[in-house]
PDB file of N, CA and C in Angstrom:
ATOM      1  N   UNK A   1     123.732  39.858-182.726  1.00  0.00           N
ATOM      2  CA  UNK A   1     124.851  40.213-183.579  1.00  0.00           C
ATOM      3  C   UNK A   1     124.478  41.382-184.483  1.00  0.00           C
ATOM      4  N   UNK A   2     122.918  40.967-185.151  1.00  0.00           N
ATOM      5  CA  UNK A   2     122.416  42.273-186.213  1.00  0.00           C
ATOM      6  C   UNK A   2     122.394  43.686-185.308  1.00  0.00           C
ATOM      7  N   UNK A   3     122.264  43.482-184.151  1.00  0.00           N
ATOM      8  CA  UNK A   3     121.847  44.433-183.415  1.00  0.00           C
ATOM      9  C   UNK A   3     123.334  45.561-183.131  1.00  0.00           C
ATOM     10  N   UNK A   4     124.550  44.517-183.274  1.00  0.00           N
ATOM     11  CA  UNK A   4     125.923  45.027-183.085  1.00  0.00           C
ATOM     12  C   UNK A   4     126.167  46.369-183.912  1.00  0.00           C
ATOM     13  N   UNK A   5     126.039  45.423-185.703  1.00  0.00           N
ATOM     14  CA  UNK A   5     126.183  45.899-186.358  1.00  0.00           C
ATOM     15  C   UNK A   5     125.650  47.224-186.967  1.00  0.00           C
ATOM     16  N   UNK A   6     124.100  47.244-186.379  1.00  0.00           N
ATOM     17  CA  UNK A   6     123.690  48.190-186.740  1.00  0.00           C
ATOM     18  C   UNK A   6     123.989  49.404-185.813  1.00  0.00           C
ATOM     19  N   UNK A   7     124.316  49.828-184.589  1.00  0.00           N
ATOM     20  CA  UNK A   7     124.216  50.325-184.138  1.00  0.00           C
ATOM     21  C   UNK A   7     126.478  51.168-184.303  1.00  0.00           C
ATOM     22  N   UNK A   8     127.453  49.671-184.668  1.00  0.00           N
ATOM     23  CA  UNK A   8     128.359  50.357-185.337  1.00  0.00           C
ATOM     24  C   UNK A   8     128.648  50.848-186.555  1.00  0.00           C
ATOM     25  N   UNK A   9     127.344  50.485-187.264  1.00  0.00           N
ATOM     26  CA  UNK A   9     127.491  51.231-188.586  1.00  0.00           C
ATOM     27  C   UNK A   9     126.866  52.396-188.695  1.00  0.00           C
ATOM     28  N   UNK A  10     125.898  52.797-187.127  1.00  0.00           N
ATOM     29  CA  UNK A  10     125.000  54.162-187.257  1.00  0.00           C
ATOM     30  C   UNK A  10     126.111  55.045-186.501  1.00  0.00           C
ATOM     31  N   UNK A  11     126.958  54.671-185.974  1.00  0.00           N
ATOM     32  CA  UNK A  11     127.867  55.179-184.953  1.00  0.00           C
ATOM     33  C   UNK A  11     128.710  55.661-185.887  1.00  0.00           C
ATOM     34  N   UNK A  12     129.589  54.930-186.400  1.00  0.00           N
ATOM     35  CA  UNK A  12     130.344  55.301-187.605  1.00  0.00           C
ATOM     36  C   UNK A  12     130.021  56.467-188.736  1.00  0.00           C
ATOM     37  N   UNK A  13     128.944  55.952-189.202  1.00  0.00           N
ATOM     38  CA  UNK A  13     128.083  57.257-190.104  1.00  0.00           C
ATOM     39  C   UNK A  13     128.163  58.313-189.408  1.00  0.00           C
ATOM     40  N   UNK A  14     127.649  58.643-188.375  1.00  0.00           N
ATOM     41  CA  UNK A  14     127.367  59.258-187.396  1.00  0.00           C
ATOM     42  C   UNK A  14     128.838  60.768-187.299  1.00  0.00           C
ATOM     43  N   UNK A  15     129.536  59.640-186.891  1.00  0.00           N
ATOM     44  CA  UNK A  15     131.373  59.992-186.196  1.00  0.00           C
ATOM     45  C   UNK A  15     132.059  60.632-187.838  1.00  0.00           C
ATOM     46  N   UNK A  16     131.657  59.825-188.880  1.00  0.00           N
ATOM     47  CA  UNK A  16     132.434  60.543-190.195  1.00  0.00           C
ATOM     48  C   UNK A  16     131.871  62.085-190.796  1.00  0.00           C
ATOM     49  N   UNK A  17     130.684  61.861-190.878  1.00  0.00           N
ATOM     50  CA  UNK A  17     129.642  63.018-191.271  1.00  0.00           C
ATOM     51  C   UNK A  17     129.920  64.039-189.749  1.00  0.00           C
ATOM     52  N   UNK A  18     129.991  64.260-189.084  1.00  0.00           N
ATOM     53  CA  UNK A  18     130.399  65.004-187.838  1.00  0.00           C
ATOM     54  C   UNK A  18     131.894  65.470-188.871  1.00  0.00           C
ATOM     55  N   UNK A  19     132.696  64.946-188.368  1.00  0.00           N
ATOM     56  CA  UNK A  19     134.054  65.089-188.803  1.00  0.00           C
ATOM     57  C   UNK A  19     134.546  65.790-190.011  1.00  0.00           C
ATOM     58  N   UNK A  20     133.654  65.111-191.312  1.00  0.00           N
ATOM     59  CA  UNK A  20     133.792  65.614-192.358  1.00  0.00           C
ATOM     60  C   UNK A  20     132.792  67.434-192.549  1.00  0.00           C
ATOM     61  N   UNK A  21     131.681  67.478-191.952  1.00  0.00           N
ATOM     62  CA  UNK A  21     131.010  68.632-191.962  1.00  0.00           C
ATOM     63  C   UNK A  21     131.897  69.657-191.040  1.00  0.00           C
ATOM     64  N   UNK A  22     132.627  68.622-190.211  1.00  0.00           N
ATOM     65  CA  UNK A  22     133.327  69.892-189.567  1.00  0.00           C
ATOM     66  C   UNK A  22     134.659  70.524-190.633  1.00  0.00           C
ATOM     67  N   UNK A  23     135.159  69.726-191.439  1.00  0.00           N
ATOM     68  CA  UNK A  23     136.157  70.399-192.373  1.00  0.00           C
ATOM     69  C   UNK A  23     135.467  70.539-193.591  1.00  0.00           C
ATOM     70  N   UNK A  24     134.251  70.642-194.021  1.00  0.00           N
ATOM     71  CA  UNK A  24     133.347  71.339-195.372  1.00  0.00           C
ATOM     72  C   UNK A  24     132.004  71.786-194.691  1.00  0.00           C
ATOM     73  N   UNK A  25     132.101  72.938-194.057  1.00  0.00           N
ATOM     74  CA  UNK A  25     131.289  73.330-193.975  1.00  0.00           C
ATOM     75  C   UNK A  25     130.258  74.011-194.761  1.00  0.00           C
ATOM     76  N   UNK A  26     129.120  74.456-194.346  1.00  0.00           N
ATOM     77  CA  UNK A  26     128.151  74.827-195.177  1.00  0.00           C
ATOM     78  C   UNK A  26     127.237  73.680-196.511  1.00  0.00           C
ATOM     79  N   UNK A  27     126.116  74.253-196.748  1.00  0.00           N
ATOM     80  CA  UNK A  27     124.914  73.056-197.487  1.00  0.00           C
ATOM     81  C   UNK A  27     125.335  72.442-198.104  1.00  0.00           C
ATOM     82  N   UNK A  28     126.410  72.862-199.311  1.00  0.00           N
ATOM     83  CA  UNK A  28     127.204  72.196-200.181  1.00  0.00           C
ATOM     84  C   UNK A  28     127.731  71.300-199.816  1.00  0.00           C
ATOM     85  N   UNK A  29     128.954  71.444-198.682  1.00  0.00           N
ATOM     86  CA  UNK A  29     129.510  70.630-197.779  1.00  0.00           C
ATOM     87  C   UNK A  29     129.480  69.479-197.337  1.00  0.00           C
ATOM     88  N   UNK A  30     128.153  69.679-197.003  1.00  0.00           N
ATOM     89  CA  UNK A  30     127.482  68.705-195.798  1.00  0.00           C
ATOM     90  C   UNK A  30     126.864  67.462-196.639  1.00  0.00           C
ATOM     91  N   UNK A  31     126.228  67.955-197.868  1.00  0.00           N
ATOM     92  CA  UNK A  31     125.661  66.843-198.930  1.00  0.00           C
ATOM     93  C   UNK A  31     126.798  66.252-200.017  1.00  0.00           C
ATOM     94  N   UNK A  32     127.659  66.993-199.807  1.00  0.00           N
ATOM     95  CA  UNK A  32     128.739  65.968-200.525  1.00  0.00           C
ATOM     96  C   UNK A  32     129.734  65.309-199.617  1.00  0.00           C
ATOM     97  N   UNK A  33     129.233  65.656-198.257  1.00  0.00           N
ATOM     98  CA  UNK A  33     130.101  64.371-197.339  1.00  0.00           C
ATOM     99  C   UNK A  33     128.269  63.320-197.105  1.00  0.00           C
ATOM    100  N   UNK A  34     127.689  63.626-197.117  1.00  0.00           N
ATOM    101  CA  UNK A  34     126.607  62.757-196.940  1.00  0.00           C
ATOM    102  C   UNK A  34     126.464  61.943-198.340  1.00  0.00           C
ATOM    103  N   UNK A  35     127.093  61.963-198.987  1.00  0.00           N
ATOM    104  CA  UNK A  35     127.131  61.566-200.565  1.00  0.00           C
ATOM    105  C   UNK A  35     127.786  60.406-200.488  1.00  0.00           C
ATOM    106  N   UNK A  36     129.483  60.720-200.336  1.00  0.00           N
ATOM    107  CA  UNK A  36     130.303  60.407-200.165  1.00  0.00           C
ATOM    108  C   UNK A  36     130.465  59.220-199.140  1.00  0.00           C
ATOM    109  N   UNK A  37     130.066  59.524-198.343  1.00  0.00           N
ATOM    110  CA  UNK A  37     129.904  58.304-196.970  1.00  0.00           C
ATOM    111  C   UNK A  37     128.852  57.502-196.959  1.00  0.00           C
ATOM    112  N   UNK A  38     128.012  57.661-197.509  1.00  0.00           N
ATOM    113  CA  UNK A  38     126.810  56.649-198.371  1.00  0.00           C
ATOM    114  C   UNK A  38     127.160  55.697-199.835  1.00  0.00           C
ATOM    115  N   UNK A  39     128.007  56.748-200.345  1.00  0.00           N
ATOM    116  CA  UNK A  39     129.211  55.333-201.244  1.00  0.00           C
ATOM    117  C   UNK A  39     130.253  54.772-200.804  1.00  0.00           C
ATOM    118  N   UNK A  40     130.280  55.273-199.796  1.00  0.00           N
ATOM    119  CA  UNK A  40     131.628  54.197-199.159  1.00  0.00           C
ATOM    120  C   UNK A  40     130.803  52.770-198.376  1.00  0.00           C
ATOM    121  N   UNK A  41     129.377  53.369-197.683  1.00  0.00           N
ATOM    122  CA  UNK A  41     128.466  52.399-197.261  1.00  0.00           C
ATOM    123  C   UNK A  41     127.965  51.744-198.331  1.00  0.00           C
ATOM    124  N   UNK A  42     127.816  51.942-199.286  1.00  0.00           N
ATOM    125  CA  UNK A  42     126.908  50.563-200.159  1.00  0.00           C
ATOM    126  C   UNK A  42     128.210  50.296-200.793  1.00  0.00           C
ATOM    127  N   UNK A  43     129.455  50.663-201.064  1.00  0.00           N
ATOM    128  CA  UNK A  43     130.706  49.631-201.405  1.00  0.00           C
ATOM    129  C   UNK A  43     131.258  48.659-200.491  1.00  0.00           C
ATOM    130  N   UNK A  44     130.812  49.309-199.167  1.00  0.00           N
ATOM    131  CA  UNK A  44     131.412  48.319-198.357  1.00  0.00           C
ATOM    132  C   UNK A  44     130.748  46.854-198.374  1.00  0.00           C
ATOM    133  N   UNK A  45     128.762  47.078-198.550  1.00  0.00           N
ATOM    134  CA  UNK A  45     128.405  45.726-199.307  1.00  0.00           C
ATOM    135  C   UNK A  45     128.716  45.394-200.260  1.00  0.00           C
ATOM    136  N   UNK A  46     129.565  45.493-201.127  1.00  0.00           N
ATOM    137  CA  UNK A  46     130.071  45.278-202.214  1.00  0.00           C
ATOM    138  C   UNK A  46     130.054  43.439-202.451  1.00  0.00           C
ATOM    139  N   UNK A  47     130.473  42.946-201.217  1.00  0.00           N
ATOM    140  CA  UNK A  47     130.295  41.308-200.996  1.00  0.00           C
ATOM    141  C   UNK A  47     128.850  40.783-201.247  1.00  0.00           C
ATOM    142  N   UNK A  48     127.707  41.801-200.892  1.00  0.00           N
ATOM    143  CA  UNK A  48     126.573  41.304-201.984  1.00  0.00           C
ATOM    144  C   UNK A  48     125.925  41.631-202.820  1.00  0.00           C
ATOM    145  N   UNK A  49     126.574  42.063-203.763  1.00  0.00           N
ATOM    146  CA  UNK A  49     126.399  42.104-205.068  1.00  0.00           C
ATOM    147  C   UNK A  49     125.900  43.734-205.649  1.00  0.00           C
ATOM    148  N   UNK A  50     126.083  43.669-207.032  1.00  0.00           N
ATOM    149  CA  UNK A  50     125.813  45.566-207.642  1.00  0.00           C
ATOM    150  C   UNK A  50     124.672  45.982-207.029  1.00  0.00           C
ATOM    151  N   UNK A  51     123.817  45.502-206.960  1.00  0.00           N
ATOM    152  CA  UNK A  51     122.394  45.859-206.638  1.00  0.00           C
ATOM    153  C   UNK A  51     122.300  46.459-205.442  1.00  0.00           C
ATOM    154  N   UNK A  52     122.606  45.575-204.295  1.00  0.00           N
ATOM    155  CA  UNK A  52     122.922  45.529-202.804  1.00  0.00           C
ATOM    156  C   UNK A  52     124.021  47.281-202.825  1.00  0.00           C
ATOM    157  N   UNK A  53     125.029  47.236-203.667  1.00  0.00           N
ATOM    158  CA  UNK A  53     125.189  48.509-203.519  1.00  0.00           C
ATOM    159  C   UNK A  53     125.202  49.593-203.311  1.00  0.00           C
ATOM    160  N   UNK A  54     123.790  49.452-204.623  1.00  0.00           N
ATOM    161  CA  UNK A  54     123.079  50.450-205.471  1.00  0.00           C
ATOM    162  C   UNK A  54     121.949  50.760-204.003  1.00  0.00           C
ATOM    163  N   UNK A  55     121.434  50.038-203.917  1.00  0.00           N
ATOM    164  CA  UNK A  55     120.145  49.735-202.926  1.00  0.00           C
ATOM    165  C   UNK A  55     120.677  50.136-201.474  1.00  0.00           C
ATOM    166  N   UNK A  56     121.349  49.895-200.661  1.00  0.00           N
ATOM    167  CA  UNK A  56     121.990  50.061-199.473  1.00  0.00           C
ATOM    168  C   UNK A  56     123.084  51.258-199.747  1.00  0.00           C
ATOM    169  N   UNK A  57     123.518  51.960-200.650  1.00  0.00           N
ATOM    170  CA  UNK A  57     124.071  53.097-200.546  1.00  0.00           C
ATOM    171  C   UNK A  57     122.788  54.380-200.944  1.00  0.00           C
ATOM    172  N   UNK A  58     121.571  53.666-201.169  1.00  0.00           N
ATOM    173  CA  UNK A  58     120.404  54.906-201.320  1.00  0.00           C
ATOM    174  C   UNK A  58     119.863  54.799-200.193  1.00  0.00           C
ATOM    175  N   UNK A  59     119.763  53.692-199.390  1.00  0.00           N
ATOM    176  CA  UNK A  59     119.447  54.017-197.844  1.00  0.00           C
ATOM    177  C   UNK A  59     120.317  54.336-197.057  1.00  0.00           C
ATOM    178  N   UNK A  60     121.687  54.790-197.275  1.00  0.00           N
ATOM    179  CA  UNK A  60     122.468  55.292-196.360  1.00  0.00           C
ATOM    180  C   UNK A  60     122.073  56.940-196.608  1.00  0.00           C
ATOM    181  N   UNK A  61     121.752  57.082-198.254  1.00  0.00           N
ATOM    182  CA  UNK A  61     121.459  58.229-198.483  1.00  0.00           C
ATOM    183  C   UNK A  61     120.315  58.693-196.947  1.00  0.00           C
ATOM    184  N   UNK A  62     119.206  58.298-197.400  1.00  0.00           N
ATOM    185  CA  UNK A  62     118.307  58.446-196.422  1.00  0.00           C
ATOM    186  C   UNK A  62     118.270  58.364-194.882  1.00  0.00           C
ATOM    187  N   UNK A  63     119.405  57.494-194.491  1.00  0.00           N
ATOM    188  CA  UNK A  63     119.988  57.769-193.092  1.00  0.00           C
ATOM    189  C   UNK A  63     120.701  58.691-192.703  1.00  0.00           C
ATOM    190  N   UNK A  64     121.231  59.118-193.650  1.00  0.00           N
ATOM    191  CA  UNK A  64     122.188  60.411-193.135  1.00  0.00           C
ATOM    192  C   UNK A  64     121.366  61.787-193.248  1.00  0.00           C
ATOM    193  N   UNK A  65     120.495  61.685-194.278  1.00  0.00           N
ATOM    194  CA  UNK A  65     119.815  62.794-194.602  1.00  0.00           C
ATOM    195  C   UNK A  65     119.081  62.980-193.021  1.00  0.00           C
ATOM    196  N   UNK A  66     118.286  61.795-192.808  1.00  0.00           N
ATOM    197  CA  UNK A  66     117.834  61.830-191.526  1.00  0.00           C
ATOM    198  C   UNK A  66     118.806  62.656-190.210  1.00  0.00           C
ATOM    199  N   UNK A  67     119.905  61.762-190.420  1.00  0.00           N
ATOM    200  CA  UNK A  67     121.134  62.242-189.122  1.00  0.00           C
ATOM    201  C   UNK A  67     121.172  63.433-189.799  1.00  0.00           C
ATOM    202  N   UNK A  68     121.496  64.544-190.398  1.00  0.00           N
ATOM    203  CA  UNK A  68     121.623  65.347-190.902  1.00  0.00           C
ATOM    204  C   UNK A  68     120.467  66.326-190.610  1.00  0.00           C
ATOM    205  N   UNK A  69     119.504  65.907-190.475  1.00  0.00           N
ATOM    206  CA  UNK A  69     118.218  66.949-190.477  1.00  0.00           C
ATOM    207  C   UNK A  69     117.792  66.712-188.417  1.00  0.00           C
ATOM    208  N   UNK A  70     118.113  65.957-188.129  1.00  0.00           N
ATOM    209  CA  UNK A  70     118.053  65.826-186.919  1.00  0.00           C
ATOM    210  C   UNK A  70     118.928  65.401-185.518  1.00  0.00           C
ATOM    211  N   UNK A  71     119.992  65.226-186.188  1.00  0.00           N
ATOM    212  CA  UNK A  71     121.570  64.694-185.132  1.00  0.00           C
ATOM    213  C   UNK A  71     121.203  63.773-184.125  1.00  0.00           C
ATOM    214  N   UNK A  72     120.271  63.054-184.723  1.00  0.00           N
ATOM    215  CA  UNK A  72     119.755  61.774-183.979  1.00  0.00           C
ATOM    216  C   UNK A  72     120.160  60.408-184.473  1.00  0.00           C
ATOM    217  N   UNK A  73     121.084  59.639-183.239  1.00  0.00           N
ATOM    218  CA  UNK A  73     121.280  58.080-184.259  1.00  0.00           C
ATOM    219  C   UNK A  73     121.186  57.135-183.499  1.00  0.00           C
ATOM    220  N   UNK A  74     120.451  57.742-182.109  1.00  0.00           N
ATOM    221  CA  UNK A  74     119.322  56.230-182.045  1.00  0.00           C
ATOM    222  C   UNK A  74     118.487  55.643-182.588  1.00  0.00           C
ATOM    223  N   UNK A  75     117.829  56.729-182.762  1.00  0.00           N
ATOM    224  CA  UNK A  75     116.459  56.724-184.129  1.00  0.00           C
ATOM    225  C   UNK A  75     117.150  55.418-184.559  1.00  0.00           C
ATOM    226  N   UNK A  76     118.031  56.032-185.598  1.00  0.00           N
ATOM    227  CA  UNK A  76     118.996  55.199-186.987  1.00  0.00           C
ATOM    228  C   UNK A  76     119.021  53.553-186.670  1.00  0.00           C
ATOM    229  N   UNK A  77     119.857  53.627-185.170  1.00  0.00           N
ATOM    230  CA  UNK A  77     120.003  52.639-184.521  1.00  0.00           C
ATOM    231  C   UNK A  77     119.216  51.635-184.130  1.00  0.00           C
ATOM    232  N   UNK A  78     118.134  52.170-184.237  1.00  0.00           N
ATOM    233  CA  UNK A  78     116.700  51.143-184.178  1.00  0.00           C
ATOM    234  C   UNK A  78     116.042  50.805-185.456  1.00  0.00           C
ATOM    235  N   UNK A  79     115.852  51.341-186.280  1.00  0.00           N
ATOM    236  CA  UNK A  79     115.768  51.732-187.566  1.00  0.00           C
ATOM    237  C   UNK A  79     116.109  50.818-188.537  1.00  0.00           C
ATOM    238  N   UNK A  80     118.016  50.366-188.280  1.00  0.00           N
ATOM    239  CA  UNK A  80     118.274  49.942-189.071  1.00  0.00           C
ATOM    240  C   UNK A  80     118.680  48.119-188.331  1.00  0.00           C
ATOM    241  N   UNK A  81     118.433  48.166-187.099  1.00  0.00           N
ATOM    242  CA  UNK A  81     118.087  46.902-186.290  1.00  0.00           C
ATOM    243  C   UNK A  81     117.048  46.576-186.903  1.00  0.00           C
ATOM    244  N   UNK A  82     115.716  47.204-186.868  1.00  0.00           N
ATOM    245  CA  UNK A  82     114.571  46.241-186.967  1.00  0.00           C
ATOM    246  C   UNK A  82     114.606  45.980-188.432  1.00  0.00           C
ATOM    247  N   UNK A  83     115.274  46.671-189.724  1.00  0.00           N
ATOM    248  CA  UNK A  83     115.434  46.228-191.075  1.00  0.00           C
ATOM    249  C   UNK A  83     116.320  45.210-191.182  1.00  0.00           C
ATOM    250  N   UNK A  84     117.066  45.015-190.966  1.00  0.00           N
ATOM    251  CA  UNK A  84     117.862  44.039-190.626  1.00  0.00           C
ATOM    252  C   UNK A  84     117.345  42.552-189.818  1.00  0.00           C
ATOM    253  N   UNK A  85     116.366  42.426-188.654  1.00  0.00           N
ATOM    254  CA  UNK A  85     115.637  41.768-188.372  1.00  0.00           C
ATOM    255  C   UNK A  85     114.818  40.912-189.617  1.00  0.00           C
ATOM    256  N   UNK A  86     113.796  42.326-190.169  1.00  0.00           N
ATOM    257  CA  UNK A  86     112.942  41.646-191.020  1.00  0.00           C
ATOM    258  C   UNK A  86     113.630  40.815-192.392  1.00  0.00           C
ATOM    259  N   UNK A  87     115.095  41.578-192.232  1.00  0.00           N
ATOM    260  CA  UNK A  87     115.602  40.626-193.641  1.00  0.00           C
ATOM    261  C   UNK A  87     116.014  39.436-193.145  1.00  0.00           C
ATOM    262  N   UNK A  88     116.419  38.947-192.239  1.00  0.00           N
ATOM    263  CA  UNK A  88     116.617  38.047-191.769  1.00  0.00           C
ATOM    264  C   UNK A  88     115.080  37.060-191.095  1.00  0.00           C
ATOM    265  N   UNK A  89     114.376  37.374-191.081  1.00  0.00           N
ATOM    266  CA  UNK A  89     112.919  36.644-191.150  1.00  0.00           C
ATOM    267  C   UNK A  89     113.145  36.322-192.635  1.00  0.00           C
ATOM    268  N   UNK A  90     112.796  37.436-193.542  1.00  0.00           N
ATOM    269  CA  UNK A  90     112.414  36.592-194.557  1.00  0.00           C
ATOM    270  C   UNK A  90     113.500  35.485-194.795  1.00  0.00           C
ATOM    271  N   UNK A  91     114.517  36.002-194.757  1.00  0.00           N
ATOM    272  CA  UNK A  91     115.247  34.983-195.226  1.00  0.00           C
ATOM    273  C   UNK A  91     115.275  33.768-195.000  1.00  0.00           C
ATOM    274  N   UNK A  92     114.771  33.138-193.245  1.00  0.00           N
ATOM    275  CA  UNK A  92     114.576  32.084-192.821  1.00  0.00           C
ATOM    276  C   UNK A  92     112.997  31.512-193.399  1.00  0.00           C
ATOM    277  N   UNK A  93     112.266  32.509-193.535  1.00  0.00           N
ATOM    278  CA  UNK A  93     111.181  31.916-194.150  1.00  0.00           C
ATOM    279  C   UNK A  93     111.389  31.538-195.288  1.00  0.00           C
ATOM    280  N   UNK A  94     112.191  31.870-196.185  1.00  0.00           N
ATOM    281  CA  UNK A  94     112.276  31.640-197.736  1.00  0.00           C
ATOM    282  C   UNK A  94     112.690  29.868-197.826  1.00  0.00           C
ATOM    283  N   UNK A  95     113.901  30.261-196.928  1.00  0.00           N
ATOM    284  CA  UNK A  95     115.013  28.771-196.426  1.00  0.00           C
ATOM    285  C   UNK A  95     114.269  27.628-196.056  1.00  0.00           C
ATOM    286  N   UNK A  96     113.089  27.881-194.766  1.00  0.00           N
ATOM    287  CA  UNK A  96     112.338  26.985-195.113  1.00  0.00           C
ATOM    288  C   UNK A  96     111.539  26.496-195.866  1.00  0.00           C
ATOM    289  N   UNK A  97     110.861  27.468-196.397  1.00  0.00           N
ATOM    290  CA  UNK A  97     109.647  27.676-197.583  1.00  0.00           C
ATOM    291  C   UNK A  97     110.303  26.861-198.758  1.00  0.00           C
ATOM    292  N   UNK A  98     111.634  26.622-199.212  1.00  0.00           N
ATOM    293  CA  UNK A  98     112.115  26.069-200.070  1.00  0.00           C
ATOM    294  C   UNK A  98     112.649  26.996-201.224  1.00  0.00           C
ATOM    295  N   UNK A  99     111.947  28.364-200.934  1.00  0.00           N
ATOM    296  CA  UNK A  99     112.751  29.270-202.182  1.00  0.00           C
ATOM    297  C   UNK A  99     114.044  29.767-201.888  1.00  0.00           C
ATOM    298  N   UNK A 100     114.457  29.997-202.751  1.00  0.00           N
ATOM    299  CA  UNK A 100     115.949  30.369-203.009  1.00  0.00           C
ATOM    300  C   UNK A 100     116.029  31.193-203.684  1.00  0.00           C
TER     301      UNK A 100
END
């Protein structure tokens, strides 16, 4: 399922930043649609909480910068699978472990 998601949320990033660089072109442009679509990504976690936001709209920063410097989103696509993996380890480890 993590694997779904990540690969339609690198797709998506991907498809908007295309789209949007194509109607603002130039450096300016390009980092205020990479801005922009990195706050729409950490609002869309908005369901877990300010932080999660804050935190997941600075790694969208860094994903796009990536897609941006290299027009690669398999990379991304693996990238943000195997982070997603490890949060979900810990999480089962915590669950059992007893922390919360």
């Amino acid at each position: 399922v993590w694997i779904g998601v990540a690969t339609f949320e690198e797709l998506w990033r991907a498809v908007v930043l295309r789209r949007l660089w194509a109607v603002f072109p130039g450096d300016t442009g390009r980092w205020i649609a990479l801005l922009s679509v990195s706050a729409l990504v950490g609002l869309a976690h908005g369901y877990q909480g300010p932080a999660a936001i804050v935190s997941i709209g600075f790694k969208s920063v860094l994903m796009g910068w990536y897609f941006m410097a290299t027009g690669r989103v398999r990379t991304l696509i693996v990238a943000h699978s195997v982070y997603d993996s490890v949060q979900i380890v810990m999480a089962v480890v915590a669950i059992r472990s007893g922390i919360s």
